[in-house]
PDB file of N, CA and C in Angstrom:
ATOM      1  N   UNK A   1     -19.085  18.329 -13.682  1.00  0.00           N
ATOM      2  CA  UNK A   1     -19.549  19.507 -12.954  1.00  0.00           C
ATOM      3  C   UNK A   1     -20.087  20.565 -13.923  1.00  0.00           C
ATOM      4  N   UNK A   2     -21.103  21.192 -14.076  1.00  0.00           N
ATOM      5  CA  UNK A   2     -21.940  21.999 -14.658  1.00  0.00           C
ATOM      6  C   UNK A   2     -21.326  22.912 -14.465  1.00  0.00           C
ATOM      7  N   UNK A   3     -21.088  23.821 -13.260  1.00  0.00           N
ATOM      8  CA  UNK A   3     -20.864  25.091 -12.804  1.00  0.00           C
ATOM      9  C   UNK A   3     -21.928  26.202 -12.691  1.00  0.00           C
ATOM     10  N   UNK A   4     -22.906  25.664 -12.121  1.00  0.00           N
ATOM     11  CA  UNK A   4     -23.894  26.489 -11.482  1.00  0.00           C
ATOM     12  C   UNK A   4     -23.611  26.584 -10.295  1.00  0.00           C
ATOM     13  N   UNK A   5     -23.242  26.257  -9.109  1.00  0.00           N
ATOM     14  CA  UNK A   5     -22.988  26.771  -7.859  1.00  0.00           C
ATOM     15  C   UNK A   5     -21.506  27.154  -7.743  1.00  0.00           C
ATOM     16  N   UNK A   6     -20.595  27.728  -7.038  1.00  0.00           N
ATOM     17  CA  UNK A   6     -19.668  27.986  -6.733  1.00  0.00           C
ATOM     18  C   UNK A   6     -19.015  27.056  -5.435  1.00  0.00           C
ATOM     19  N   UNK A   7     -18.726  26.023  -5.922  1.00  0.00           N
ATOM     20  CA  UNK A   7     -18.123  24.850  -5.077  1.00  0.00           C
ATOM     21  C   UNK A   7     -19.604  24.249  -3.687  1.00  0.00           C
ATOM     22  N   UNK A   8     -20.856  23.632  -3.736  1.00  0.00           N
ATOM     23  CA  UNK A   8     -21.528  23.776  -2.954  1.00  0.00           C
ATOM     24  C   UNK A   8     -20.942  22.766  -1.427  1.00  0.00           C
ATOM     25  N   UNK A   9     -21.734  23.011  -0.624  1.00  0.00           N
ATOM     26  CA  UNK A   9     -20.769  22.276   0.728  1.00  0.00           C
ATOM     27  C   UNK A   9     -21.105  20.771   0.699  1.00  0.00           C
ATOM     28  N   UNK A  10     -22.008  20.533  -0.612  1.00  0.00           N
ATOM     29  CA  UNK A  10     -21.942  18.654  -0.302  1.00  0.00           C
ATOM     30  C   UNK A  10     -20.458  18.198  -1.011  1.00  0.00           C
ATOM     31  N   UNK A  11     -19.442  18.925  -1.380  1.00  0.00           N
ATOM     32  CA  UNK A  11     -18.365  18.913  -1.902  1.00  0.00           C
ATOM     33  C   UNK A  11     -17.390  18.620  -1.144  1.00  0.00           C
ATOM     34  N   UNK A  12     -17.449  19.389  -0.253  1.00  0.00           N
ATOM     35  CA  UNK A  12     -16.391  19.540   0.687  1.00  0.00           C
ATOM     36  C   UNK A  12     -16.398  17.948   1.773  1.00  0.00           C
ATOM     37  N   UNK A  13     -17.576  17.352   1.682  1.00  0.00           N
ATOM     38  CA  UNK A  13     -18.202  15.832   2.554  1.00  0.00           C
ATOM     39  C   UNK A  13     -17.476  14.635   2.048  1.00  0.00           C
ATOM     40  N   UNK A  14     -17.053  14.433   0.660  1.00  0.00           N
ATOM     41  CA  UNK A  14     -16.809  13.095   0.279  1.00  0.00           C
ATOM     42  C   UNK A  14     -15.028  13.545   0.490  1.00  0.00           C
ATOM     43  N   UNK A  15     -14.837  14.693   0.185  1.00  0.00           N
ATOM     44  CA  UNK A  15     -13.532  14.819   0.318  1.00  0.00           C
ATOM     45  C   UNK A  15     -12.604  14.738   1.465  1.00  0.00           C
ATOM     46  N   UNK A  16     -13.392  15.441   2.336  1.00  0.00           N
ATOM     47  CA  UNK A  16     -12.751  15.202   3.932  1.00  0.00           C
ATOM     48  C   UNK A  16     -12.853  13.322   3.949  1.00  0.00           C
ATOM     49  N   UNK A  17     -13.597  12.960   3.427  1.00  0.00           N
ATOM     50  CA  UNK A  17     -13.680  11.381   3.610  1.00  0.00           C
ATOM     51  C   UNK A  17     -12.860  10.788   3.042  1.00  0.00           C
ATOM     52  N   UNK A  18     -12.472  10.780   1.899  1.00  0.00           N
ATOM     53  CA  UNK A  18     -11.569  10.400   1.155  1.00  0.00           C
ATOM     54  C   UNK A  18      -9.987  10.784   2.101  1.00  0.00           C
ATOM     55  N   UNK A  19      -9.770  12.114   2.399  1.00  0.00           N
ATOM     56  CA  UNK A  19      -8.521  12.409   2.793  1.00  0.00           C
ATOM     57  C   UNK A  19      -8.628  11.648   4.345  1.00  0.00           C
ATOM     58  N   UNK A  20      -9.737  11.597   5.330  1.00  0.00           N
ATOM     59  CA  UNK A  20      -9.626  10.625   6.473  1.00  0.00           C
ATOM     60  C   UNK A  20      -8.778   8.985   6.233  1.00  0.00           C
ATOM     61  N   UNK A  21      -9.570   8.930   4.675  1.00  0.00           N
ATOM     62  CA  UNK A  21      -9.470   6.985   4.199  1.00  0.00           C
ATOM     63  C   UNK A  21      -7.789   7.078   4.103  1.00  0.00           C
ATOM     64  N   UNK A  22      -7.489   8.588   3.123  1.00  0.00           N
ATOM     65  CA  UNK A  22      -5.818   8.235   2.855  1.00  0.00           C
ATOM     66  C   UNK A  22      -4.831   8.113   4.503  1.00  0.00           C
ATOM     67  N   UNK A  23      -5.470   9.143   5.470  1.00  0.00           N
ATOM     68  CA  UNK A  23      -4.614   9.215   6.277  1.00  0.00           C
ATOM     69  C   UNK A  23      -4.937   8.019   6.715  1.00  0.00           C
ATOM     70  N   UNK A  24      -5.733   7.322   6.607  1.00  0.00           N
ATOM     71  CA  UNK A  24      -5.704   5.934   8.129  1.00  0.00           C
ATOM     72  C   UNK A  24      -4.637   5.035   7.722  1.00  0.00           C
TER      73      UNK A  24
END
């Protein structure tokens, strides 16, 4: 991560996915 944006919202996409994969 560079740190030019301040967390951008394609961030927040793989993660909700990931935490869907853990809960199933």
């Amino acid at each position: 991560m560079v740190g030019q944006n301040p967390v951008p919202t394609w961030t927040g996409v793989p993660i909700l996915f990931l935490l869907c994969m853990h809960l199933r």
